[in-house]
C-alpha atoms as a PDB file:
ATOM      1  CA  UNK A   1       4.805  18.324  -7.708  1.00  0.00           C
ATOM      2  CA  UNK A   2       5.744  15.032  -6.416  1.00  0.00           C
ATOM      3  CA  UNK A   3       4.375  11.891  -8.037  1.00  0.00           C
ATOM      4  CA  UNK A   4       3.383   8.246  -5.628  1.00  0.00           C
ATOM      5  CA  UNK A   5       3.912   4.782  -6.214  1.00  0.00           C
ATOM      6  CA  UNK A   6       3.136   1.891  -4.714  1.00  0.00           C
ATOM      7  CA  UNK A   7       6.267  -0.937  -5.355  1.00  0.00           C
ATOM      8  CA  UNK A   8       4.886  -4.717  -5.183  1.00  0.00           C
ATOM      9  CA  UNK A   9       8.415  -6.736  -4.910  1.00  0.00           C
ATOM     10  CA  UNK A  10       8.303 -10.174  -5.304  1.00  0.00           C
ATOM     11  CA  UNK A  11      11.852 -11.933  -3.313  1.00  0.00           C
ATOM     12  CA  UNK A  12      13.381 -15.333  -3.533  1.00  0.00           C
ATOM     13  CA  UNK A  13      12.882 -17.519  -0.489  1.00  0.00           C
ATOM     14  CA  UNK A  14      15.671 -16.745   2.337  1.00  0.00           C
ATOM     15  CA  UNK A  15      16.401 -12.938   0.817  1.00  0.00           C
ATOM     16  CA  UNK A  16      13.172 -10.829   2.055  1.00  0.00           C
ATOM     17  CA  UNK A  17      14.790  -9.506   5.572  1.00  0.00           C
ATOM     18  CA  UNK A  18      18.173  -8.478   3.181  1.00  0.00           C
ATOM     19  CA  UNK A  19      16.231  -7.443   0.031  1.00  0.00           C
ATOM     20  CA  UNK A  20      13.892  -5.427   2.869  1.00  0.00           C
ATOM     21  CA  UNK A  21      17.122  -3.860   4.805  1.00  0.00           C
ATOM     22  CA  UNK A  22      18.708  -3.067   1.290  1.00  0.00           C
ATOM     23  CA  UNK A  23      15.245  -1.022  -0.599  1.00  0.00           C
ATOM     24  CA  UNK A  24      14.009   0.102   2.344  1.00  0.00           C
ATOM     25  CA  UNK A  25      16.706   2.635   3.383  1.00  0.00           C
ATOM     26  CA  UNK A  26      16.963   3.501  -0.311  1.00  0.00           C
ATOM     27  CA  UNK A  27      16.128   7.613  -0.995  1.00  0.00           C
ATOM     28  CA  UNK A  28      13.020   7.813  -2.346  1.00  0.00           C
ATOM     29  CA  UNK A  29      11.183   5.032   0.010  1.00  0.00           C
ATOM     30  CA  UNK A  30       9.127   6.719   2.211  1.00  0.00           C
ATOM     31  CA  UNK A  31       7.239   3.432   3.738  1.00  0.00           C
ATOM     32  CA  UNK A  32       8.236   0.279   3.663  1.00  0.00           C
ATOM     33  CA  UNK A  33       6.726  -2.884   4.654  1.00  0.00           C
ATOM     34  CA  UNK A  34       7.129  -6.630   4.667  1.00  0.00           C
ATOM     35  CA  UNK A  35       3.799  -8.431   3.717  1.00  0.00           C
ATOM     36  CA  UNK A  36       2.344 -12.182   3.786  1.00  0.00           C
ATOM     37  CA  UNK A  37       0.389 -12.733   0.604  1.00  0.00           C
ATOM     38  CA  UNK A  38       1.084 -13.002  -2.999  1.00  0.00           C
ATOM     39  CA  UNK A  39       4.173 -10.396  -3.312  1.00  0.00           C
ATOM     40  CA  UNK A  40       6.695 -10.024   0.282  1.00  0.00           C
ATOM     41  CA  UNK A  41       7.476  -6.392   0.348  1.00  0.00           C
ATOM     42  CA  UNK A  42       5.436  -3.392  -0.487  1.00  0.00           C
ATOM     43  CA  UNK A  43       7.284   0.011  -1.036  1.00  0.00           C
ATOM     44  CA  UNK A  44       5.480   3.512  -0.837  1.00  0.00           C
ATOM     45  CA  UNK A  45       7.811   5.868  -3.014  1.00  0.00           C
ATOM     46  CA  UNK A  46       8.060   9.523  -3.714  1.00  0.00           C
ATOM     47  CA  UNK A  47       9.414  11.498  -6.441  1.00  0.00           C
ATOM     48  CA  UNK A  48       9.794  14.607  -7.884  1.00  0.00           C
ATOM     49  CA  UNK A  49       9.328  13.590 -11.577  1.00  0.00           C
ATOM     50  CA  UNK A  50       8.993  10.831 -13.423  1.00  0.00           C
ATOM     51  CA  UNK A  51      12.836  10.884 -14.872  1.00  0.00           C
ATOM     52  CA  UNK A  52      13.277   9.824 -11.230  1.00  0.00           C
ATOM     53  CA  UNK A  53      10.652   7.260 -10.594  1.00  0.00           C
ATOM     54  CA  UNK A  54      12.470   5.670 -13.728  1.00  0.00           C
ATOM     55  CA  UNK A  55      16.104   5.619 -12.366  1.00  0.00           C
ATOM     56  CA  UNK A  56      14.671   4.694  -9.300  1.00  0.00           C
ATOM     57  CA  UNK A  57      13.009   1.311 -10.955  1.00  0.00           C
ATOM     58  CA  UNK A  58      15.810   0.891 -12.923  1.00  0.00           C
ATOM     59  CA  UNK A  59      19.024   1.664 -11.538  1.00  0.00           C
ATOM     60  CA  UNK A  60      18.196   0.902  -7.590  1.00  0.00           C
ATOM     61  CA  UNK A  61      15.636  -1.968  -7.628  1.00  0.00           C
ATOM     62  CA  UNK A  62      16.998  -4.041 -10.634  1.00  0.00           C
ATOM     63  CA  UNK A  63      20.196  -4.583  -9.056  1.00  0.00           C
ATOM     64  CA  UNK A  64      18.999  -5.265  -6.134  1.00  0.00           C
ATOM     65  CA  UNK A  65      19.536  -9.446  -5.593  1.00  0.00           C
ATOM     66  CA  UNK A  66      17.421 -11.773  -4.813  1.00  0.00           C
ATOM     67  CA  UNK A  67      14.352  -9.493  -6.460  1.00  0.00           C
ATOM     68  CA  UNK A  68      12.255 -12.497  -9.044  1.00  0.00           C
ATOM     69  CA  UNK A  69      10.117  -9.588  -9.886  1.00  0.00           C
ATOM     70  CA  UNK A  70       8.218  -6.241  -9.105  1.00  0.00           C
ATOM     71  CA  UNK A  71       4.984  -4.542 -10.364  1.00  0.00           C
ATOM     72  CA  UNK A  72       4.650  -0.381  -9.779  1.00  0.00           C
ATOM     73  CA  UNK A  73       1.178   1.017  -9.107  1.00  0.00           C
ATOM     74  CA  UNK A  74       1.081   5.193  -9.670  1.00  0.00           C
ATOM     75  CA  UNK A  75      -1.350   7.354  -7.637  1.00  0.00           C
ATOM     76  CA  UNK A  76      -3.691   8.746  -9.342  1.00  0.00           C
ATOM     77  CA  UNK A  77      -5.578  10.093  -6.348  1.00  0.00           C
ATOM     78  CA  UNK A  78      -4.739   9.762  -3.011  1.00  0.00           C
ATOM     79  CA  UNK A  79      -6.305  10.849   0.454  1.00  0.00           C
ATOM     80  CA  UNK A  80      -4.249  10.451   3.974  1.00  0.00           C
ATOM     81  CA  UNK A  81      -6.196  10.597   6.593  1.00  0.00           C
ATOM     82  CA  UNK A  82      -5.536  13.284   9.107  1.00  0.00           C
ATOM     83  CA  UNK A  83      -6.054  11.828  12.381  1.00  0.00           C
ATOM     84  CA  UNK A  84      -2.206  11.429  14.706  1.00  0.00           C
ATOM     85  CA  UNK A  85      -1.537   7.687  14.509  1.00  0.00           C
ATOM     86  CA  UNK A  86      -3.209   5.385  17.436  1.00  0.00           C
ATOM     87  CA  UNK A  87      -0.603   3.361  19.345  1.00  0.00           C
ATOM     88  CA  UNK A  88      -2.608   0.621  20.022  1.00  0.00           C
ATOM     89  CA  UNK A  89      -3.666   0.204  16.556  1.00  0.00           C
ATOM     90  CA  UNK A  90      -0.309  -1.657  15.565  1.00  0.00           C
ATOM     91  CA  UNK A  91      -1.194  -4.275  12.560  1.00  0.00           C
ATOM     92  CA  UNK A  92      -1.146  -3.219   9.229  1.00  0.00           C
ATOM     93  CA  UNK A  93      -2.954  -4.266   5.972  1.00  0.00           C
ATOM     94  CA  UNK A  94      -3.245  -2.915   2.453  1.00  0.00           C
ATOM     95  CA  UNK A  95      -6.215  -3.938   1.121  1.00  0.00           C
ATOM     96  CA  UNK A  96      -5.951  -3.768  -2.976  1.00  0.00           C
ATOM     97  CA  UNK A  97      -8.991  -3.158  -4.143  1.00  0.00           C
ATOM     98  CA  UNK A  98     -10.301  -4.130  -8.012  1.00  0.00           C
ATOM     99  CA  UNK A  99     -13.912  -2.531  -8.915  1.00  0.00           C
ATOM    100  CA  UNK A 100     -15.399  -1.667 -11.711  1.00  0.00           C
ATOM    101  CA  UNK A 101     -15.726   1.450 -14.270  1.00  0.00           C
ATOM    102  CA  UNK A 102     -17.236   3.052 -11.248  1.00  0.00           C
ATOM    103  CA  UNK A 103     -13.697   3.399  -9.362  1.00  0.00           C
ATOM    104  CA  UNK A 104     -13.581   7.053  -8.544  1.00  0.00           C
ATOM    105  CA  UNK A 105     -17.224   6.376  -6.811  1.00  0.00           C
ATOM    106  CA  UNK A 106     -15.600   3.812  -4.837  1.00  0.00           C
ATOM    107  CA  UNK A 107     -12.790   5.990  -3.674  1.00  0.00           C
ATOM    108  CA  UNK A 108     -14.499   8.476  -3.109  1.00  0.00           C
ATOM    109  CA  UNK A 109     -16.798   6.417  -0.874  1.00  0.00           C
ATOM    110  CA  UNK A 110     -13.859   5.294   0.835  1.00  0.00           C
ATOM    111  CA  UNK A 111     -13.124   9.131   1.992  1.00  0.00           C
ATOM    112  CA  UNK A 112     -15.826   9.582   3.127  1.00  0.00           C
ATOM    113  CA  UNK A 113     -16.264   6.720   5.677  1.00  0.00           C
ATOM    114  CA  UNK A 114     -12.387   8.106   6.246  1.00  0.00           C
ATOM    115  CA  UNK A 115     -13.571  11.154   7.356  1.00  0.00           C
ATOM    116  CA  UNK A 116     -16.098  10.128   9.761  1.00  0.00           C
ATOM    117  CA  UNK A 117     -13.275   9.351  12.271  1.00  0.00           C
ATOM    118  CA  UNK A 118     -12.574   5.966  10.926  1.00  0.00           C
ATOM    119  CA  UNK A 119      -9.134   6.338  11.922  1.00  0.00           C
ATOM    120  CA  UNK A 120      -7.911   3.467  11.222  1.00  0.00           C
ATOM    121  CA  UNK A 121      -8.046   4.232   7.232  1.00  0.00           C
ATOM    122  CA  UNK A 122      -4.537   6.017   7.010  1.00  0.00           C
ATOM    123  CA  UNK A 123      -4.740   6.506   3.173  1.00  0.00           C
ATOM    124  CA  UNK A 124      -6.972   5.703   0.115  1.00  0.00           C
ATOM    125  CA  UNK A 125      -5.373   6.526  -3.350  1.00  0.00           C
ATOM    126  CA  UNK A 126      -6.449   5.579  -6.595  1.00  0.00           C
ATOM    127  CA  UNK A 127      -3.724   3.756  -8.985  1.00  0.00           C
ATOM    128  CA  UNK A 128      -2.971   2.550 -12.359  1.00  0.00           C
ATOM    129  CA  UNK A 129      -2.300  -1.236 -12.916  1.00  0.00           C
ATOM    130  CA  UNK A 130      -4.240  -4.536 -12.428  1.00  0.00           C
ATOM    131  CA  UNK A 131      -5.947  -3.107  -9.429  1.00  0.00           C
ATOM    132  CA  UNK A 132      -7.600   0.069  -8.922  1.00  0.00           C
ATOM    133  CA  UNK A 133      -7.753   1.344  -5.132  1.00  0.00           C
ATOM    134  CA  UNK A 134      -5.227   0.766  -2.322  1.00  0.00           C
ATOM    135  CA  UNK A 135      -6.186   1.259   1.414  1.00  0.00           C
ATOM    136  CA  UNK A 136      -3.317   1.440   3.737  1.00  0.00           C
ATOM    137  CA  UNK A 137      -4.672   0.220   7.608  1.00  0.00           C
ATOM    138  CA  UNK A 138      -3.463   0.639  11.216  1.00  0.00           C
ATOM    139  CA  UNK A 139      -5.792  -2.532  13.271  1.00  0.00           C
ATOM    140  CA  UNK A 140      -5.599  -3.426  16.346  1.00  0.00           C
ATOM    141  CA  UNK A 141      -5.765  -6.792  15.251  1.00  0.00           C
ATOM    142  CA  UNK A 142      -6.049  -9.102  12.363  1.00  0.00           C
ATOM    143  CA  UNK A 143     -10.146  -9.709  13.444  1.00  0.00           C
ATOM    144  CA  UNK A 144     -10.769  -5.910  12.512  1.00  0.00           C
ATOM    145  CA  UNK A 145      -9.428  -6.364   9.110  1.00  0.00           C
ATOM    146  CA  UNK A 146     -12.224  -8.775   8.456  1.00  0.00           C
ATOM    147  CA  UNK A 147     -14.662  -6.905   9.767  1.00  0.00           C
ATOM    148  CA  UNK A 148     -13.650  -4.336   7.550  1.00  0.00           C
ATOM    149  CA  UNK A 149     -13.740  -6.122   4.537  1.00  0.00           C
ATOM    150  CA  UNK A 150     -16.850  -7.910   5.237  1.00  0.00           C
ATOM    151  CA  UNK A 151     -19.147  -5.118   6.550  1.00  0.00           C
ATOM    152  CA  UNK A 152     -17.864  -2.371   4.693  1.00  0.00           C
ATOM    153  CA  UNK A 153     -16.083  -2.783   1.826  1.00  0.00           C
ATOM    154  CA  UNK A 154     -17.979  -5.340   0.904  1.00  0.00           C
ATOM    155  CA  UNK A 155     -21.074  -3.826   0.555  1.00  0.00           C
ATOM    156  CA  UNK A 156     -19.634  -1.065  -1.555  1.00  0.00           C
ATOM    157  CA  UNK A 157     -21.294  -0.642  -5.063  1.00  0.00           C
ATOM    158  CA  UNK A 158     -18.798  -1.512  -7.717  1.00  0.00           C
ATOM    159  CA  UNK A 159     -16.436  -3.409  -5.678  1.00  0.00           C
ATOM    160  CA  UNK A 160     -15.356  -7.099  -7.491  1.00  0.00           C
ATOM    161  CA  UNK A 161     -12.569  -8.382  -5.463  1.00  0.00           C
ATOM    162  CA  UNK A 162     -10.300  -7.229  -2.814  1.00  0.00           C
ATOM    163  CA  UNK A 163      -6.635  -8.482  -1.916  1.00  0.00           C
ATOM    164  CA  UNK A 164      -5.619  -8.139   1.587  1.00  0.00           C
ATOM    165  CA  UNK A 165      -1.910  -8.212   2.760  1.00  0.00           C
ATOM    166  CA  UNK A 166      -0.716  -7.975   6.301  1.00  0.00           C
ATOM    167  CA  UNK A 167       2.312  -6.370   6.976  1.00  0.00           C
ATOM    168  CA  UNK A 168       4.650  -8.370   9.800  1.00  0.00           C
ATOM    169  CA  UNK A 169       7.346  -5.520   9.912  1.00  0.00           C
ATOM    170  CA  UNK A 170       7.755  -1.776   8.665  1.00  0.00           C
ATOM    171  CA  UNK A 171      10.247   0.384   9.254  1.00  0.00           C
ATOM    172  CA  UNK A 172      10.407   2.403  12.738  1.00  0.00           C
ATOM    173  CA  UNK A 173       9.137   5.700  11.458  1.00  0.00           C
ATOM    174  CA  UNK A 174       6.354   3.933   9.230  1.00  0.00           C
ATOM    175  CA  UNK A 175       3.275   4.855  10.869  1.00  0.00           C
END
């Protein structure tokens, strides 16, 4: 069984396109994207055990320079939508999502709305770490992110505070 985690990595000013070329070919990065917002480069990773995930932290990303710092989020939970991916839906966000105890609810709330061929929701998991849900987006532009946000998520019981970071460039087969 493979384990998920989400890689926040925060990069010294003039290093994110090298830091990006250099972690994002590395072999357990299945996604990754640069981001405006409080961190510049979000990595999705896979691994087969935690052993792994470890040397992967430690060996790979710490010697990686210009890195200032990262944070890891584990998947819990995750749910990818189904639906082929729609060319003209070309922006992506990552909405981090904090909420409170009732987190699974949210999630699974999330899904749902997912599933009613809202196929711009590519994947919901559930994480560990300061923030509790992650919602990976494919927009056709930035105006559908905030009307995302503010008519749906929003209104979700036991939502406090979402984070919302647009990606600028992902690798070619990162759909």
């Amino acid at each position: 069984m493979s384990e998920r985690v989400y890689v926040q990595m925060l990069v010294q000013f003039g290093k994110i396109k090298e830091v990006f070329d250099q972690v994002s070919r590395s072999e357990n990065v299945v996604k990754a994207f640069m981001c405006t917002g409080d961190f510049d480069i979000l990595l999705k990773v896979e691994v087969n055990d935690t052993g792994i995930l470890a040397a992967f932290l430690t060996d790979k990303l710490e010697g990686v320079q210009g890195t200032i710092k990262s944070k890891t989020f584990l998947v819990l939970k995750n749910c990818e939508s189904s639906s082929p991916p729609n060319e003209n839906r070309k922006t992506k966000a990552f909405v981090f999502i904090d909420a409170e105890q009732k987190a699974l609810k949210v999630f699974n709330s999330i899904v749902e709305w997912q599933k009613k061929d809202e196929s711009f929701i590519r994947d919901v998991s559930l994480i560990t770490g300061e923030h509790d849900l992650i919602v990976d987006l494919a927009l056709t532009d930035l105006d559908e992110v905030g009307t995302f946000i503010t008519t749906y998520l929003s209104k979700l019981e036991g939502v406090i505070r979402t984070y919302t970071f647009v990606s600028f460039e992902n690798l070619p087969n990162s759909t």
